[in-house]
PDB file of N, CA and C in Angstrom:
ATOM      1  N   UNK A   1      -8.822 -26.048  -8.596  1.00  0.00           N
ATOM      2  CA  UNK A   1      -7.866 -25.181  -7.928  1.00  0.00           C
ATOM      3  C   UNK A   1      -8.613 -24.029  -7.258  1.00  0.00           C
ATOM      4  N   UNK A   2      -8.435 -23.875  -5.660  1.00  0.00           N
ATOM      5  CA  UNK A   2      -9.291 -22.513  -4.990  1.00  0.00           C
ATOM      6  C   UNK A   2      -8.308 -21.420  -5.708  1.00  0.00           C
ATOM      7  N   UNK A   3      -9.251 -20.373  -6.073  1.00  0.00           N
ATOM      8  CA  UNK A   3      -8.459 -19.183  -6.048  1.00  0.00           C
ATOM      9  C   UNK A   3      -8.500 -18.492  -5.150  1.00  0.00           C
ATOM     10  N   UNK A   4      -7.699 -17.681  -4.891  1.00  0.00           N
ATOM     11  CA  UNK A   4      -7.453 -16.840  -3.628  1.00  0.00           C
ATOM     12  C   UNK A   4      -6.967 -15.252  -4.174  1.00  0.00           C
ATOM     13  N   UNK A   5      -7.146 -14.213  -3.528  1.00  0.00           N
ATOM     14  CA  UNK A   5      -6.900 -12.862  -3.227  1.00  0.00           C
ATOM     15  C   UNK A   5      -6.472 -12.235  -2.462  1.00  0.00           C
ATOM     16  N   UNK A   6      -5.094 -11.760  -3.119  1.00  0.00           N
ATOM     17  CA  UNK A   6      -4.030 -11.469  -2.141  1.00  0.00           C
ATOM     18  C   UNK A   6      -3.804  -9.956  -2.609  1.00  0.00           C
ATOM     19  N   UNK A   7      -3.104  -9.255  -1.483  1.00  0.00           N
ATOM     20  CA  UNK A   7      -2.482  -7.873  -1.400  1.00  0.00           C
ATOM     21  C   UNK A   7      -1.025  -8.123  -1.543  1.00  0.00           C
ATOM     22  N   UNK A   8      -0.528  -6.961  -2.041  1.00  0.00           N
ATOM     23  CA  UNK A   8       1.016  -6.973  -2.263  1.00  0.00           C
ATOM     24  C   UNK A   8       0.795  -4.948  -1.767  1.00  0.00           C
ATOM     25  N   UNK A   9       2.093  -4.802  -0.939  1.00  0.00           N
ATOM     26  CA  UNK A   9       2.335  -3.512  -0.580  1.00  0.00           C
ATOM     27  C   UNK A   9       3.839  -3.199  -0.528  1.00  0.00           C
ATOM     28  N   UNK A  10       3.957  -2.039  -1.016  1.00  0.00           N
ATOM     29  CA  UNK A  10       4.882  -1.563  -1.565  1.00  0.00           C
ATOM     30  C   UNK A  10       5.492  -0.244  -0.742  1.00  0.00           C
ATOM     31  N   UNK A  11       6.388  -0.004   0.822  1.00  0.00           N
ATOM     32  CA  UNK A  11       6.274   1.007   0.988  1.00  0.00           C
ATOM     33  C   UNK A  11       7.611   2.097   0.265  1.00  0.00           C
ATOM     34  N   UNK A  12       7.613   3.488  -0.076  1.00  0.00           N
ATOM     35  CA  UNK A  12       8.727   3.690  -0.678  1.00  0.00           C
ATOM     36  C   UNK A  12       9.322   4.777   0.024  1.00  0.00           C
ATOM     37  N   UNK A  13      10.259   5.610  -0.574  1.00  0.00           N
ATOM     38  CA  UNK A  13      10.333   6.810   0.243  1.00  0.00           C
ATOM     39  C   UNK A  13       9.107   7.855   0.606  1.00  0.00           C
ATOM     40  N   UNK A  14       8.316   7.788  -0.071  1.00  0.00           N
ATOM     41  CA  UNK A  14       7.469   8.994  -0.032  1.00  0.00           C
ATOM     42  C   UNK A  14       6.037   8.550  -0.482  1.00  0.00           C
ATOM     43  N   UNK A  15       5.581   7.528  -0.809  1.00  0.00           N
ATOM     44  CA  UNK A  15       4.106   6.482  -0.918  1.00  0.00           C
ATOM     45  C   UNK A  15       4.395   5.473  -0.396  1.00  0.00           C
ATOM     46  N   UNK A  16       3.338   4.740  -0.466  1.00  0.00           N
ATOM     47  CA  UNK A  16       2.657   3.338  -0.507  1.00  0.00           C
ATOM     48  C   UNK A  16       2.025   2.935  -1.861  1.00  0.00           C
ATOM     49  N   UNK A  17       2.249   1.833  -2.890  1.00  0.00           N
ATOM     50  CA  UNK A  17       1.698   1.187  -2.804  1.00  0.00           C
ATOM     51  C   UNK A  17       0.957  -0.147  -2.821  1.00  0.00           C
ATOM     52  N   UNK A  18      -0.856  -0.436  -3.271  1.00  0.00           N
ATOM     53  CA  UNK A  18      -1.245  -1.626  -2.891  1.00  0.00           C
ATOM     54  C   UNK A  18      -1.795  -2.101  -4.196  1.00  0.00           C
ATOM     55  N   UNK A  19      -1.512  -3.796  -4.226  1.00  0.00           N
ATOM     56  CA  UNK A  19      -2.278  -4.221  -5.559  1.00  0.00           C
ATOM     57  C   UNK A  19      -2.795  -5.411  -4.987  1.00  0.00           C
ATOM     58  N   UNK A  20      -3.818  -5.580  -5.694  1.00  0.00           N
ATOM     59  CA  UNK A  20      -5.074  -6.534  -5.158  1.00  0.00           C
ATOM     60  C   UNK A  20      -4.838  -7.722  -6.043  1.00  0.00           C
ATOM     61  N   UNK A  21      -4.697  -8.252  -6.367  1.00  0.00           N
ATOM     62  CA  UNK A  21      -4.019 -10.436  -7.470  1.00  0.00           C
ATOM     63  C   UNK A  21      -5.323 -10.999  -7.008  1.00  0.00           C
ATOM     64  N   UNK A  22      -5.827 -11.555  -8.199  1.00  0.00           N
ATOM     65  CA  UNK A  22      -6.489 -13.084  -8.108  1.00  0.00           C
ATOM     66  C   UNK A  22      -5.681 -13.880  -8.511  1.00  0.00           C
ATOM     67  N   UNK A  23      -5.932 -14.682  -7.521  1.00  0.00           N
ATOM     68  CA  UNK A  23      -4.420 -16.053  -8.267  1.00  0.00           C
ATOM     69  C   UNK A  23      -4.563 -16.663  -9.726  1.00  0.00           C
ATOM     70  N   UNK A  24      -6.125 -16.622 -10.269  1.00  0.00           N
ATOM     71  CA  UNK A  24      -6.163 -16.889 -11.278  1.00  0.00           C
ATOM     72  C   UNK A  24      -6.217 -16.141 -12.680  1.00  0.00           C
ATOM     73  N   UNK A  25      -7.086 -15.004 -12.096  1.00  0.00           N
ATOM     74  CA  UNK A  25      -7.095 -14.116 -13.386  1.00  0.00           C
ATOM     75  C   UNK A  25      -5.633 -12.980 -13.219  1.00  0.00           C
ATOM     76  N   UNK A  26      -5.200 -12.617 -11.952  1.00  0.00           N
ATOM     77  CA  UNK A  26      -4.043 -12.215 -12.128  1.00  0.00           C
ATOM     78  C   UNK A  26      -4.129 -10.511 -11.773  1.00  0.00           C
ATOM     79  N   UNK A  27      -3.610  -9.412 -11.363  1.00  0.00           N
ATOM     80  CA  UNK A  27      -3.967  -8.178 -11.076  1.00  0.00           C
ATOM     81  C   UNK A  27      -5.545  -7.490 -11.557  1.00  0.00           C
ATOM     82  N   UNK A  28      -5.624  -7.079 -10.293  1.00  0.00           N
ATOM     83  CA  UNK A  28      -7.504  -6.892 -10.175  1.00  0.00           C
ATOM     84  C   UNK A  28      -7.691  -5.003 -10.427  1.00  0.00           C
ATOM     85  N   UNK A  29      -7.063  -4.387  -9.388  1.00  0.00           N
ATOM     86  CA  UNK A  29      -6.759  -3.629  -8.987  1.00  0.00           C
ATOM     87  C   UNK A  29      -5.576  -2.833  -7.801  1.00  0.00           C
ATOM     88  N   UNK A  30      -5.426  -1.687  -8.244  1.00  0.00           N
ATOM     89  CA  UNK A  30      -4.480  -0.806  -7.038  1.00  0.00           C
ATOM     90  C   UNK A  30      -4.493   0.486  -6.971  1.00  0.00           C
ATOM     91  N   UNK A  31      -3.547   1.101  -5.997  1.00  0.00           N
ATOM     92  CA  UNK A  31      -4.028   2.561  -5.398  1.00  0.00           C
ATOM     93  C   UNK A  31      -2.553   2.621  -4.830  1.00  0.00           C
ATOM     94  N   UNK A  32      -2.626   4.027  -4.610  1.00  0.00           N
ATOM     95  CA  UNK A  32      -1.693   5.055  -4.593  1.00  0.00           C
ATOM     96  C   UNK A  32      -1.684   5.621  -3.558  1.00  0.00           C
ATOM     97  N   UNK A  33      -0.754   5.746  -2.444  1.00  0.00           N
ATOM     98  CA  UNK A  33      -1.994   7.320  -1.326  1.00  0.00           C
ATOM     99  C   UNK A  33       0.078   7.665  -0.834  1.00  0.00           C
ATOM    100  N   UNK A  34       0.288   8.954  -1.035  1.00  0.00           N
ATOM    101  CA  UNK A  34       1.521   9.451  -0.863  1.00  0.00           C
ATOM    102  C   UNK A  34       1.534  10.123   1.221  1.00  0.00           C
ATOM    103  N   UNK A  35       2.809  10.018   1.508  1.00  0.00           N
ATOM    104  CA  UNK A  35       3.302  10.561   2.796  1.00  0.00           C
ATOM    105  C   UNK A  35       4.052  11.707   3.170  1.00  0.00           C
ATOM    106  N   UNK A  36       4.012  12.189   3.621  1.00  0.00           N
ATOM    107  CA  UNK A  36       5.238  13.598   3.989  1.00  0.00           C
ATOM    108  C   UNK A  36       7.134  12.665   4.671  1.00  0.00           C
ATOM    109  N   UNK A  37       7.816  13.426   3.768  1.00  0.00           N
ATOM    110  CA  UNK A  37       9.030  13.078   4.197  1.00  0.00           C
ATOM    111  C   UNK A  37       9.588  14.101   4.630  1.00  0.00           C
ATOM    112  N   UNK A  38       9.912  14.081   6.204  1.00  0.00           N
ATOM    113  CA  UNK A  38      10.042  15.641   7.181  1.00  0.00           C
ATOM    114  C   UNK A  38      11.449  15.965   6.868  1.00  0.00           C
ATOM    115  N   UNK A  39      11.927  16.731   7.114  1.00  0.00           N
ATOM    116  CA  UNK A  39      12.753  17.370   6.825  1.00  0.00           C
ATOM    117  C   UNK A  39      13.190  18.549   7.814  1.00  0.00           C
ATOM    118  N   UNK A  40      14.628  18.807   8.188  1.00  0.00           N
ATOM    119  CA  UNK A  40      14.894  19.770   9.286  1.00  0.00           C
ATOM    120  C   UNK A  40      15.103  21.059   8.273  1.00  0.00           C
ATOM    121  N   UNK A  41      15.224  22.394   8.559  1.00  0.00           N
ATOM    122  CA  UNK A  41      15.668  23.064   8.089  1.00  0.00           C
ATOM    123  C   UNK A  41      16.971  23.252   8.267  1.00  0.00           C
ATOM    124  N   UNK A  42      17.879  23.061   9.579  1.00  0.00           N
ATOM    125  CA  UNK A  42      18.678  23.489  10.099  1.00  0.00           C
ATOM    126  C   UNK A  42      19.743  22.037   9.949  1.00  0.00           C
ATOM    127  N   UNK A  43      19.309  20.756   9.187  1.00  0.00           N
ATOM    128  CA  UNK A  43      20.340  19.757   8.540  1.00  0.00           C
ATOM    129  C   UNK A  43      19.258  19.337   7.354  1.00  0.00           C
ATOM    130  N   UNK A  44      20.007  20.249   6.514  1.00  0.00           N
ATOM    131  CA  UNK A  44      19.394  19.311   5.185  1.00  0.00           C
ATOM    132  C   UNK A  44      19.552  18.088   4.972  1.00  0.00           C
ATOM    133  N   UNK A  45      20.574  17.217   5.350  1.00  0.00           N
ATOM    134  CA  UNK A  45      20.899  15.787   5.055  1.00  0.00           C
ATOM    135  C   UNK A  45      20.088  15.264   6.100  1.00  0.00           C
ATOM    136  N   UNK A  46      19.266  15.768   6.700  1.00  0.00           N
ATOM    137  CA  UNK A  46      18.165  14.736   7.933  1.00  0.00           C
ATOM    138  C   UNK A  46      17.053  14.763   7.048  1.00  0.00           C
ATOM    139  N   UNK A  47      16.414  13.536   7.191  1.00  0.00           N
ATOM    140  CA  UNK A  47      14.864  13.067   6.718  1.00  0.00           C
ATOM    141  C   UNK A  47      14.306  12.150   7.892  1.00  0.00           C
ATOM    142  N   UNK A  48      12.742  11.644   7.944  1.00  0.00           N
ATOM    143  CA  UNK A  48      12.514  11.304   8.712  1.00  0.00           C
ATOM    144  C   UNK A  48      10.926  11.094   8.506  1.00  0.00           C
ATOM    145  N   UNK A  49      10.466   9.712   8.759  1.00  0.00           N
ATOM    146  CA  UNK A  49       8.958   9.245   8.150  1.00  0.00           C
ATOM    147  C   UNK A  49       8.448   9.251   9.931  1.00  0.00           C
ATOM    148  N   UNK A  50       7.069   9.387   9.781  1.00  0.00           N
ATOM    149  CA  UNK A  50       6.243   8.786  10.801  1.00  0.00           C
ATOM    150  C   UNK A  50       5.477   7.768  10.419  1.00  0.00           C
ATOM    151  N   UNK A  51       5.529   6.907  11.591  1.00  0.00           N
ATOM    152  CA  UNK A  51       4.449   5.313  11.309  1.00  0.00           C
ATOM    153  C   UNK A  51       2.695   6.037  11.361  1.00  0.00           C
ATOM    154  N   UNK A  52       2.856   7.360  12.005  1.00  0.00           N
ATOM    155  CA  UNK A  52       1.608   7.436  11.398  1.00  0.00           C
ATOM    156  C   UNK A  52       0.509   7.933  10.252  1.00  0.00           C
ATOM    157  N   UNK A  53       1.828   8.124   9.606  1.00  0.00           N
ATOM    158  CA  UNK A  53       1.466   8.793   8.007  1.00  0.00           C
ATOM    159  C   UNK A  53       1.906   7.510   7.264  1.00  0.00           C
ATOM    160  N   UNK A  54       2.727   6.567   7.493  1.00  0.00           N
ATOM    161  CA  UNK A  54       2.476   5.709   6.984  1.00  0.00           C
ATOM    162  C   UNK A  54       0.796   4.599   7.075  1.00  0.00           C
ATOM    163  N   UNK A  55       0.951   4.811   8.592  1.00  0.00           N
ATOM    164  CA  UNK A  55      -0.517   3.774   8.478  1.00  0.00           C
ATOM    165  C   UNK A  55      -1.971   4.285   7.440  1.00  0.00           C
ATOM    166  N   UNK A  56      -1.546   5.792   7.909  1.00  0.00           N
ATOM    167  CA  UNK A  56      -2.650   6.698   7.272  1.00  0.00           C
ATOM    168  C   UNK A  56      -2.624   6.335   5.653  1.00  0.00           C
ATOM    169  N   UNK A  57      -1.748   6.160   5.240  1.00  0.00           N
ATOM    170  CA  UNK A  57      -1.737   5.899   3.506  1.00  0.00           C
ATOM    171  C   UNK A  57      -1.626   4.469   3.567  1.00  0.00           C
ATOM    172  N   UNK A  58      -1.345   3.588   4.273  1.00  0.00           N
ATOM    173  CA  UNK A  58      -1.422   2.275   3.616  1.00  0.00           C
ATOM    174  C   UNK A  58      -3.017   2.181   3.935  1.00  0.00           C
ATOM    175  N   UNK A  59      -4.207   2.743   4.844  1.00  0.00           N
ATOM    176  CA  UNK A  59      -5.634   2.468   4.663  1.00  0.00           C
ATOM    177  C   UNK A  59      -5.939   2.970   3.387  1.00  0.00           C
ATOM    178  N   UNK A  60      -5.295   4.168   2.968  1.00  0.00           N
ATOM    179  CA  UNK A  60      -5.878   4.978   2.209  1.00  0.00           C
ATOM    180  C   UNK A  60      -5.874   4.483   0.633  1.00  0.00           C
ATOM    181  N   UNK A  61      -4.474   3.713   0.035  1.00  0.00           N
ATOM    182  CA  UNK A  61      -4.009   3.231  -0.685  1.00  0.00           C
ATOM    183  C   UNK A  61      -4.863   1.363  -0.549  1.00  0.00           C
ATOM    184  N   UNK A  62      -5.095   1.087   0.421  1.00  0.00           N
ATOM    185  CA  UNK A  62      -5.865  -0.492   0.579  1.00  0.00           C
ATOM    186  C   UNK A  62      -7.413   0.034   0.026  1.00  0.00           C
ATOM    187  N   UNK A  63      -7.382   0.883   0.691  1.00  0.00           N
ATOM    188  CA  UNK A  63      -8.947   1.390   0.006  1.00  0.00           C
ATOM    189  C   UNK A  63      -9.262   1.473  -1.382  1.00  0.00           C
ATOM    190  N   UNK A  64      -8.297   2.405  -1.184  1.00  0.00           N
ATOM    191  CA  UNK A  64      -8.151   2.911  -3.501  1.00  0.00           C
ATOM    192  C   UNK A  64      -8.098   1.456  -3.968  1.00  0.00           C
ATOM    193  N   UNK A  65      -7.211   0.418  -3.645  1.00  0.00           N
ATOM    194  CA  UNK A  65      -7.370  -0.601  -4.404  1.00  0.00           C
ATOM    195  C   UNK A  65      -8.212  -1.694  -4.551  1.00  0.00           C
ATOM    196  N   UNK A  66      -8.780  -1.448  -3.244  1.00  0.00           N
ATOM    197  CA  UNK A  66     -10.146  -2.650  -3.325  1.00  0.00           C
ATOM    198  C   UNK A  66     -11.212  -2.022  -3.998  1.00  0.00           C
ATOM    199  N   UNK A  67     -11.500  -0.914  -4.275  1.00  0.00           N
ATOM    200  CA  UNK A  67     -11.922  -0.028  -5.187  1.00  0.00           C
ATOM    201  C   UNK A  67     -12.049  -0.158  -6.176  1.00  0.00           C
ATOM    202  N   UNK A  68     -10.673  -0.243  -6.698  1.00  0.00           N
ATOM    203  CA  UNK A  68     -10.752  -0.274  -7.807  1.00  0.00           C
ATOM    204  C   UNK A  68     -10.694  -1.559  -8.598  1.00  0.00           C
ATOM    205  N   UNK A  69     -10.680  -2.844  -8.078  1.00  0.00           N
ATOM    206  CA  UNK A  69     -10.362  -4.434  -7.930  1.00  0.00           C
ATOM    207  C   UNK A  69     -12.222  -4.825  -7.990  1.00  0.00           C
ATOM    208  N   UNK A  70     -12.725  -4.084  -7.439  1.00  0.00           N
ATOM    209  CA  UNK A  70     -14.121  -4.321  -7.111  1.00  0.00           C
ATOM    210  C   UNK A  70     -14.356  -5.320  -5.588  1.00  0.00           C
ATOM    211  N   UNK A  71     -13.427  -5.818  -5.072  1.00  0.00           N
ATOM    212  CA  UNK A  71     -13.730  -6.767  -3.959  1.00  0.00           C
ATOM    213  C   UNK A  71     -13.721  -6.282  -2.568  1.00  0.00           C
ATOM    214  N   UNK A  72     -14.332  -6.920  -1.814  1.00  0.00           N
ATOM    215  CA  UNK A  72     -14.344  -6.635  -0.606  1.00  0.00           C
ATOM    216  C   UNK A  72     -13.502  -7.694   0.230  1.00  0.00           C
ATOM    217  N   UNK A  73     -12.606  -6.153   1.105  1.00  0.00           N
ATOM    218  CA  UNK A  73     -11.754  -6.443   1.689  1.00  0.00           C
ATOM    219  C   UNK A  73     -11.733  -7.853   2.228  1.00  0.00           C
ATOM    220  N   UNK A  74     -12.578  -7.940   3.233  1.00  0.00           N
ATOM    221  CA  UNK A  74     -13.006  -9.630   3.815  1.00  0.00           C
ATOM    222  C   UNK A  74     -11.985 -10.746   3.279  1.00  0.00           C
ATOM    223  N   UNK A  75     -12.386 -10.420   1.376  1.00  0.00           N
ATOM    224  CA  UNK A  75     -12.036 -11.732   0.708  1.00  0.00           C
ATOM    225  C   UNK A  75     -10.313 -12.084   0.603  1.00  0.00           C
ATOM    226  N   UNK A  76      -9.641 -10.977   1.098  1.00  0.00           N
ATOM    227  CA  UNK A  76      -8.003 -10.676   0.903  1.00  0.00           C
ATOM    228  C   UNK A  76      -7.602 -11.812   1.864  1.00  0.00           C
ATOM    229  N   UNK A  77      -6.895 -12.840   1.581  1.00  0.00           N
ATOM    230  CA  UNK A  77      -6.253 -13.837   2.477  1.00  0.00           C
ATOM    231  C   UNK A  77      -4.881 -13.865   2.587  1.00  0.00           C
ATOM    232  N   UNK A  78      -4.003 -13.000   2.126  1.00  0.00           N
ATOM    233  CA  UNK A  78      -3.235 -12.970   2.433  1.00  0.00           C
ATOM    234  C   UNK A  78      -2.621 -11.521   2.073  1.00  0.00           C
ATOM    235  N   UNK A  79      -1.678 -10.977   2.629  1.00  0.00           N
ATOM    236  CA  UNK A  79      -0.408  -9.860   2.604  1.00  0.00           C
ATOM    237  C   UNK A  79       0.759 -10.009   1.973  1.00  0.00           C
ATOM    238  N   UNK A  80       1.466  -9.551   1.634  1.00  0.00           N
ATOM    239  CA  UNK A  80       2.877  -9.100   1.558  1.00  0.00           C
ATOM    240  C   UNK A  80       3.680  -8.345   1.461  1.00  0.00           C
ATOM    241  N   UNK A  81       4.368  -7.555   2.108  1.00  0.00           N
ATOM    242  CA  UNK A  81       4.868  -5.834   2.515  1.00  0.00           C
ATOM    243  C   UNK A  81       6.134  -6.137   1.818  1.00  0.00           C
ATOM    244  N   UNK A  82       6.483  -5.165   1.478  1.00  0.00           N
ATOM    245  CA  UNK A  82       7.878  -4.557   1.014  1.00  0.00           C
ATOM    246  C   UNK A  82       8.077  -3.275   1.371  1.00  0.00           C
ATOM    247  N   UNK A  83       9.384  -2.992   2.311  1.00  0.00           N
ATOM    248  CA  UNK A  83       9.711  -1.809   2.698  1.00  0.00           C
ATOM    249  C   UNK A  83      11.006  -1.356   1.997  1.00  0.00           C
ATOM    250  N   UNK A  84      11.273  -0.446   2.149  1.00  0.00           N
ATOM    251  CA  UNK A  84      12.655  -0.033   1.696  1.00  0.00           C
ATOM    252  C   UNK A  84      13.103   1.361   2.491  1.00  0.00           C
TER     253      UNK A  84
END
């Protein structure tokens, strides 16, 4: 059986994050990297993310977890995002 190494991502209100799976031995490593959720002063009930504080933490959080997994990125063959 090939094993393979996959990412799973997790985005939420206010982080990301990422966990690194060997198909065989099973969670390797993961990481954490948090975002700003903007806010008006003048309507408290408004919120509001940017894609570029998201991208900024999903590198930041892919990093922490290949890190901490020990592998290099390269070997990741596959994704899977979850947004909410």
């Amino acid at each position: 059986m090939a094993v393979s190494i996959v990412a799973g991502v997790d985005f939420g209100t206010r982080s990301v994050r990422v966990s690194v799976v060997d198909s065989g031995r099973g969670p390797l490593g993961a990481g954490t990297a948090a975002y700003p959720l903007h806010r008006r002063a003048d309507d408290p009930g408004h919120a509001s993310q940017r894609h570029a504080d998201h991208m900024a933490a999903l590198c930041d959080a892919t990093a922490r977890a290949l890190a901490a997994a020990r592998v290099d990125g390269r070997r990741v063959e596959a994704i899977a995002v979850a947004t909410t």
